[in-house]
Protein backbone atom coordinates (compact mmCIF):
# COMPACT_ATOMS: atom_id res chain seq x y z
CA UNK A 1 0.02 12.56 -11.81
CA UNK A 2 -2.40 10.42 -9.94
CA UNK A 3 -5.41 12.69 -7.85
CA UNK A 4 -7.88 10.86 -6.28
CA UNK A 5 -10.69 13.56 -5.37
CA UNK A 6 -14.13 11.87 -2.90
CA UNK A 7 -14.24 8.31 -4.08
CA UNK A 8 -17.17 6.44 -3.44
CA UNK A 9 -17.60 2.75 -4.47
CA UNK A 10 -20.91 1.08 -3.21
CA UNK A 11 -21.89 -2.76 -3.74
CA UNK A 12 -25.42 -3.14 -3.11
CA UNK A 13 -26.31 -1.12 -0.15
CA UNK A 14 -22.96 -1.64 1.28
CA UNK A 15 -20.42 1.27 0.81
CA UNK A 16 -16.70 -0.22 0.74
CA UNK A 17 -15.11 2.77 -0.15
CA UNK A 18 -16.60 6.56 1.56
CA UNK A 19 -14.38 9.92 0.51
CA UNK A 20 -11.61 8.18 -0.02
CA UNK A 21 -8.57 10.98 -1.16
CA UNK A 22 -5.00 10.44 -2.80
CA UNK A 23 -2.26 12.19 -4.45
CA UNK A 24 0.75 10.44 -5.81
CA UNK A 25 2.96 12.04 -8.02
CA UNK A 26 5.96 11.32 -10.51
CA UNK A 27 9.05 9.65 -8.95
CA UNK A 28 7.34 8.54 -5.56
CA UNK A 29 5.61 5.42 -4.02
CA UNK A 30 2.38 5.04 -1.92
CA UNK A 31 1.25 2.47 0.18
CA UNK A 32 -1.97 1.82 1.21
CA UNK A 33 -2.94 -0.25 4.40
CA UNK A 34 -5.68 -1.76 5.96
CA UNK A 35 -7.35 -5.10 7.86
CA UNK A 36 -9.02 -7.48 5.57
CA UNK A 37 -12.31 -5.82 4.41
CA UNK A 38 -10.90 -2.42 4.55
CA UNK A 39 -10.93 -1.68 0.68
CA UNK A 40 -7.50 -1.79 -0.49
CA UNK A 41 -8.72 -3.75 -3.62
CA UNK A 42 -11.80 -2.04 -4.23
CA UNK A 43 -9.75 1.05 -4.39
CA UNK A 44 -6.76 -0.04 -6.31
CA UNK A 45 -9.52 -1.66 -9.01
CA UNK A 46 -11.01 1.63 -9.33
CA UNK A 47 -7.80 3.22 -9.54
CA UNK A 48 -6.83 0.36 -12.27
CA UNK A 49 -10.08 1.46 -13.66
CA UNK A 50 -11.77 -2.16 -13.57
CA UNK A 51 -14.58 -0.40 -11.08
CA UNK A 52 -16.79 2.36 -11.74
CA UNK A 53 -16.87 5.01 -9.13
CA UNK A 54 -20.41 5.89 -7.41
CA UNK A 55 -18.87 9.04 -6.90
CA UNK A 56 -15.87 11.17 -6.33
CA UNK A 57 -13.39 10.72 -9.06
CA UNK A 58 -9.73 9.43 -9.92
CA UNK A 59 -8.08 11.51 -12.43
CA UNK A 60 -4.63 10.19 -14.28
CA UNK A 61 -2.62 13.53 -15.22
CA UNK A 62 -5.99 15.16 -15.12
CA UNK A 63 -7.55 12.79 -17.17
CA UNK A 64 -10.90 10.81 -16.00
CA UNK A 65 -9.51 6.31 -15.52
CA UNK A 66 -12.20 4.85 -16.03
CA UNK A 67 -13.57 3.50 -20.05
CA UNK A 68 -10.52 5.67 -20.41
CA UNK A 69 -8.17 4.03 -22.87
CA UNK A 70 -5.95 6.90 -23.46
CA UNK A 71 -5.49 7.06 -19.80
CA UNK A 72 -5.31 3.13 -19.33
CA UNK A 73 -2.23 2.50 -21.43
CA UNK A 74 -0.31 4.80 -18.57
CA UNK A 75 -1.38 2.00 -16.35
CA UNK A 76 0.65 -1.46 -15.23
CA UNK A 77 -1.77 -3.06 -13.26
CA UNK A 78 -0.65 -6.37 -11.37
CA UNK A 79 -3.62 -7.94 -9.47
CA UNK A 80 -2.98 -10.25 -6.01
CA UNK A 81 -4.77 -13.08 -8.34
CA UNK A 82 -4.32 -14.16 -11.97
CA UNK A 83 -5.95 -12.13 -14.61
CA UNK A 84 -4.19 -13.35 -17.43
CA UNK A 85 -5.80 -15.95 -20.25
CA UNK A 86 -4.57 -19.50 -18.58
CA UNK A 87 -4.40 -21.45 -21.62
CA UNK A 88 -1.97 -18.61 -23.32
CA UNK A 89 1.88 -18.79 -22.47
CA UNK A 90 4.00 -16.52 -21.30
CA UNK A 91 5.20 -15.86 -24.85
CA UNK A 92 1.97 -15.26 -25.89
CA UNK A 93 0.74 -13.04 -23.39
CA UNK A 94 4.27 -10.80 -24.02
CA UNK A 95 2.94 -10.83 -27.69
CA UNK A 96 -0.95 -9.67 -26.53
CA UNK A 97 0.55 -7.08 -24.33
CA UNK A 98 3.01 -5.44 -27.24
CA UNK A 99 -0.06 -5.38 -29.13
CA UNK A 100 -2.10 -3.44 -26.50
CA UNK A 101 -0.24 -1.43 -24.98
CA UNK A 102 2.45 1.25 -27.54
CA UNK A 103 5.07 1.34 -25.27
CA UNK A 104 5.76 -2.56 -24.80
CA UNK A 105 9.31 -2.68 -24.66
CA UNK A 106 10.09 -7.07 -25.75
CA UNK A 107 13.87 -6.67 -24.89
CA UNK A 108 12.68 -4.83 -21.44
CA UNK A 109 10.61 -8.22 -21.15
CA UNK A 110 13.36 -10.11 -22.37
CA UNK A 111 15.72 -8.64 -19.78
CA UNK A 112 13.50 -9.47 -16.83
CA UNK A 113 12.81 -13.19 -17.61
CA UNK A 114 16.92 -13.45 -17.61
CA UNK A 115 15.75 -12.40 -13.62
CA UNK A 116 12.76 -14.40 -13.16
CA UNK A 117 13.42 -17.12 -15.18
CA UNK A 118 10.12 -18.40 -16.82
CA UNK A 119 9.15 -20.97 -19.07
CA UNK A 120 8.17 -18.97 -21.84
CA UNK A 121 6.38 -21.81 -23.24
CA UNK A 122 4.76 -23.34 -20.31
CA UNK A 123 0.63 -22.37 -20.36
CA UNK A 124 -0.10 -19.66 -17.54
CA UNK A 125 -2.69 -22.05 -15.78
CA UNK A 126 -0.09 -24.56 -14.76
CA UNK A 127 2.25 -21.70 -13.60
CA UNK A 128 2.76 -21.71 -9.43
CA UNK A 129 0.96 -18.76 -7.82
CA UNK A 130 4.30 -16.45 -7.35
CA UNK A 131 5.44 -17.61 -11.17
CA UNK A 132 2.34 -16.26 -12.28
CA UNK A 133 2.82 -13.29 -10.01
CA UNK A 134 6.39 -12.93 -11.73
CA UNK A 135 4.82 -12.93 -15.16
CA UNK A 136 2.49 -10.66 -14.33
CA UNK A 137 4.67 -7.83 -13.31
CA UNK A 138 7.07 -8.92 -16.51
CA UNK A 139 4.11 -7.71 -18.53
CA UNK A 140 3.42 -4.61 -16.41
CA UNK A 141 7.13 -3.47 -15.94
CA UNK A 142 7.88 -3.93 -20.03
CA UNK A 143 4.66 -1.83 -21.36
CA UNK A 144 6.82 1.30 -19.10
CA UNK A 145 3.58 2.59 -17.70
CA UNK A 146 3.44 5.84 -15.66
CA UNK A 147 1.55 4.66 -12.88
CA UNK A 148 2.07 1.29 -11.72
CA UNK A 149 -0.69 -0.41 -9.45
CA UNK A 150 0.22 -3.28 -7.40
CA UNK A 151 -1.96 -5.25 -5.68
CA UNK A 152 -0.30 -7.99 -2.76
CA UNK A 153 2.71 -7.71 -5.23
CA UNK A 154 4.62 -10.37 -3.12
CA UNK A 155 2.61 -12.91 -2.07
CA UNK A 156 3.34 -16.45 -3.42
CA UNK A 157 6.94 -15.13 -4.01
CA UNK A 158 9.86 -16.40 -1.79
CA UNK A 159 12.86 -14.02 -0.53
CA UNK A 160 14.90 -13.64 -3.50
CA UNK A 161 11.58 -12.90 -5.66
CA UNK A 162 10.58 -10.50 -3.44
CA UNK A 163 13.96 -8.84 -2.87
CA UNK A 164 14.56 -8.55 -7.06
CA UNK A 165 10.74 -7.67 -7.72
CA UNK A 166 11.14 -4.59 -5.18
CA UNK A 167 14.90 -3.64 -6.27
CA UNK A 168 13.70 -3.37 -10.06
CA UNK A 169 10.05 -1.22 -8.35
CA UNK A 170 12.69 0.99 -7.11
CA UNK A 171 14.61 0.99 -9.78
CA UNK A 172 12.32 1.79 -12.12
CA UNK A 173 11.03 4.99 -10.13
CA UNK A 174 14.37 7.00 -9.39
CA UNK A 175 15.29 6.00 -12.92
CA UNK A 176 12.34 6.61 -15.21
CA UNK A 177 9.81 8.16 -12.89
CA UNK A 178 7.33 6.24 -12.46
CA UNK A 179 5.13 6.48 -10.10
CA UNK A 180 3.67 3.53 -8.03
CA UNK A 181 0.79 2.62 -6.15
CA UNK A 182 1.13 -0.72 -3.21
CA UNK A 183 -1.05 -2.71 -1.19
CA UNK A 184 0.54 -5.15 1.26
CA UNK A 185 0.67 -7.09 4.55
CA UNK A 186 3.83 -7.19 4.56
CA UNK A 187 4.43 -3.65 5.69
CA UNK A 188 7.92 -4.51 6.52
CA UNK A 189 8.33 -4.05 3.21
CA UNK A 190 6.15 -0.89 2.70
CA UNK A 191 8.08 0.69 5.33
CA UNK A 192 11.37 0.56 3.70
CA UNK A 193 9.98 0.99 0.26
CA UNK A 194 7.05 3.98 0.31
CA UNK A 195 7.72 7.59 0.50
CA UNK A 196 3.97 8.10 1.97
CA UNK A 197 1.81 5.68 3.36
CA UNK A 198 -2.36 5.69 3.42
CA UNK A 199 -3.76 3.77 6.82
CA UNK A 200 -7.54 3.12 5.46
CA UNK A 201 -10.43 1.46 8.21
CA UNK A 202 -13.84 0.80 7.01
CA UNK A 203 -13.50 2.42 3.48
CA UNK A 204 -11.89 5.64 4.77
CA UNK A 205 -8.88 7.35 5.14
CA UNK A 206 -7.39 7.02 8.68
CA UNK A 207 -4.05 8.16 8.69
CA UNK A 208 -2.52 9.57 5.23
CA UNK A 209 1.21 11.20 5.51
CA UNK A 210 4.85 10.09 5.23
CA UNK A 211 6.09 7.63 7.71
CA UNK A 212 8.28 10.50 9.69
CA UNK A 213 5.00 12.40 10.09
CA UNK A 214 2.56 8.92 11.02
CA UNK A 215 5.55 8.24 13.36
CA UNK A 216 5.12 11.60 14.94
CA UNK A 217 1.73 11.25 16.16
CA UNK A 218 1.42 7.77 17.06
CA UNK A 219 3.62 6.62 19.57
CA UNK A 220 4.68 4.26 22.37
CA UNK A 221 5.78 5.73 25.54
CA UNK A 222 7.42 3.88 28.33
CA UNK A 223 5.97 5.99 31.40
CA UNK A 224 6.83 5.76 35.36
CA UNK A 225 4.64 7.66 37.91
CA UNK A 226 5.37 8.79 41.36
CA UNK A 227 2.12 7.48 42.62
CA UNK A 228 -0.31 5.01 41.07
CA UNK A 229 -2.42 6.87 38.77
CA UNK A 230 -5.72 6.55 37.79
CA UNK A 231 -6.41 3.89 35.33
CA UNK A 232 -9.80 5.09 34.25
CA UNK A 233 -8.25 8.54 33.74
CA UNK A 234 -4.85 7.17 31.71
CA UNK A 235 -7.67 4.79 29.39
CA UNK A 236 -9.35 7.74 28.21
CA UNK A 237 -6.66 8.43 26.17
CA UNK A 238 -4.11 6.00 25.96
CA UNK A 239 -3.37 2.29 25.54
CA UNK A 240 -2.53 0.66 28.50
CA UNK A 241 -0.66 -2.14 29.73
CA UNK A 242 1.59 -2.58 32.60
CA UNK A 243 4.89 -4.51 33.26
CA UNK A 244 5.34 -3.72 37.34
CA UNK A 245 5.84 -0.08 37.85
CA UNK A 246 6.57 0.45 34.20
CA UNK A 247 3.24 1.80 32.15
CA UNK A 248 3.34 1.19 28.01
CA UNK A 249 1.30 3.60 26.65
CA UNK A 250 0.02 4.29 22.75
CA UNK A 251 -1.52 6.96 21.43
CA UNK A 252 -2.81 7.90 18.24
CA UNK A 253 -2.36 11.73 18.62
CA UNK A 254 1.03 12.49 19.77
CA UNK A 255 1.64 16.36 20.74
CA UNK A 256 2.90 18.95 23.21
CA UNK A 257 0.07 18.42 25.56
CA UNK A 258 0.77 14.83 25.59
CA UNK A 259 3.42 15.26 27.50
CA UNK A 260 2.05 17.86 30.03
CA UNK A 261 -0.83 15.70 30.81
CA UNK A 262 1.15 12.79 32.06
CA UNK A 263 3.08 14.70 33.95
CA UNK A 264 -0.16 16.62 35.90
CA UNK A 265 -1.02 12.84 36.55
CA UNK A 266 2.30 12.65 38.40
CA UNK A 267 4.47 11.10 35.23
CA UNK A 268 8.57 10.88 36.46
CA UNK A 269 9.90 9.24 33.79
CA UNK A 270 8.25 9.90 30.27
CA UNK A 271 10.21 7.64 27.31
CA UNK A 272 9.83 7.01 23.44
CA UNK A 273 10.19 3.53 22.44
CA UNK A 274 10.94 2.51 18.74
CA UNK A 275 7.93 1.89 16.97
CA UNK A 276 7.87 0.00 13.51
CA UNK A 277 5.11 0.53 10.44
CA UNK A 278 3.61 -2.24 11.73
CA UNK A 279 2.73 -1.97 15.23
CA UNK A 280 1.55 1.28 13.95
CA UNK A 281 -1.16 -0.27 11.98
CA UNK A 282 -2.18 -2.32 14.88
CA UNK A 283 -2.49 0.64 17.23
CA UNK A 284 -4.74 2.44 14.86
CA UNK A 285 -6.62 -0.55 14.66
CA UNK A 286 -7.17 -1.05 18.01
CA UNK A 287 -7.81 2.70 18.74
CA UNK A 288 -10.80 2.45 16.22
């Protein structure tokens, strides 16, 4: 479906995106992470084929993205800011899109406004932030792309938005296949939601797996020793804080040997605690 093979995107001598690798395919969702800076939206605007790559390349069931318009109709592309004409209305922009894209489905459309509930006659300009997020995905969901691209898909929206906008995401991908690409801080969300997840840090891939397998190598143990260890030793390779006798460690490379080493520093009691999506990010973040 989606194959993302070396991507490079420079701006100026600055290089926001380095090797940057994906595979999504048919019937699955992938999230992509990262701080502020990291380049989520540079990559999901080359992926949406708005950029030009400096190198690499992004192929859409083999087929090159980019000046691509064969490919591009595949695509439902919903950007974290408005990109639609602001003197149109929603009406009209349903109209522009059934136009553009051959697969525009108007009774699909139809179907989710009975769900969002827009004034189809109201200009875009002087729609709120989440109502224009709301139209946006109308339009994307109702040309049935292959590959959906979502960029901050929630923000602006309040609970209920969020909870229907993500229900009909789902939806749409056990039902008809599609195949979806997300970028969030809300990773709450992502967590329930993607079947792999991408962890990106200065333009490159950190972490790239399903959540099981991230969850398998980065972990927080709750650790007890015999005898105070040695601090400089335990920073080497772990996170460190301590609570009295109790030591919280994190680690970004979770194996056998992890294990075996904290008990050669004299480790008694050696325990897993839960660890969510999030505070996965931030440990990876804080390793760097």
């Amino acid at each position: 479906m989606l194959e993302i093979k070396k991507l490079v995107k420079n701006f100026g001598g600055f290089r926001a995106v380095n090797n940057f690798g994906l595979k999504v395919e048919k019937g699955t969702i992938h999230g992509i992470i990262g701080e502020n800076g990291a380049g989520k939206t540079t990559i999901i605007k080359c992926i949406a084929g708005i950029y030009k790559p400096d190198g690499g390349e992004i192929l859409l069931d083999g087929q090159p993205v980019y000046e691509n318009p064969a490919a591009k109709v595949k695509i439902g592309y919903v950007a974290d800011s408005n990109t639609m004409f602001e003197d149109y209305t929603p009406a009209r922009m349903r109209d522009f899109f059934a136009e553009v894209y051959p697969d525009f489905d108007k009774e699909k459309y139809a179907s989710l406004n009975e769900i969002f509930k827009l004034d189809q006659n109201r200009r875009v300009g002087r729609l709120s932030k989440g109502q224009q997020m709301r139209l946006s995905f109308m339009l994307a969901i109702a040309s049935n792309p292959e590959l959906l691209i979502l960029d901050e898909p929630t923000s602006g929206l309040d609970a209920l938005a969020k909870k229907q906008l993500l229900d009909i995401v789902i939806g749409e991908v056990e039902q008809n296949g599609l195949a979806a690409v997300i970028s969030s801080h809300h990773l709450s969300e992502l967590e329930k939601l993607c079947d792999e997840i991408t962890i990106i840090q200065n333009g490159e891939v950190q972490y790239q797996s399903n959540i099981d397998d991230i969850k398998g190598r980065v972990k927080k143990l709750q650790v007890i020793f015999d005898k105070t260890p040695d601090i400089d030793t335990l920073k080497e390779s772990f996170g460190v804080e301590r609570l009295g006798s109790v030591y919280y460690l994190t680690t970004t490379n979770y194996d056998e040997n992890t294990v075996s080493a904290l008990k050669l520093m004299g480790a008694s009691v050696i325990e897993e605690i839960g660890i969510s999506l999030e505070e996965i990010f931030v440990i990876t973040a804080e390793s760097r």
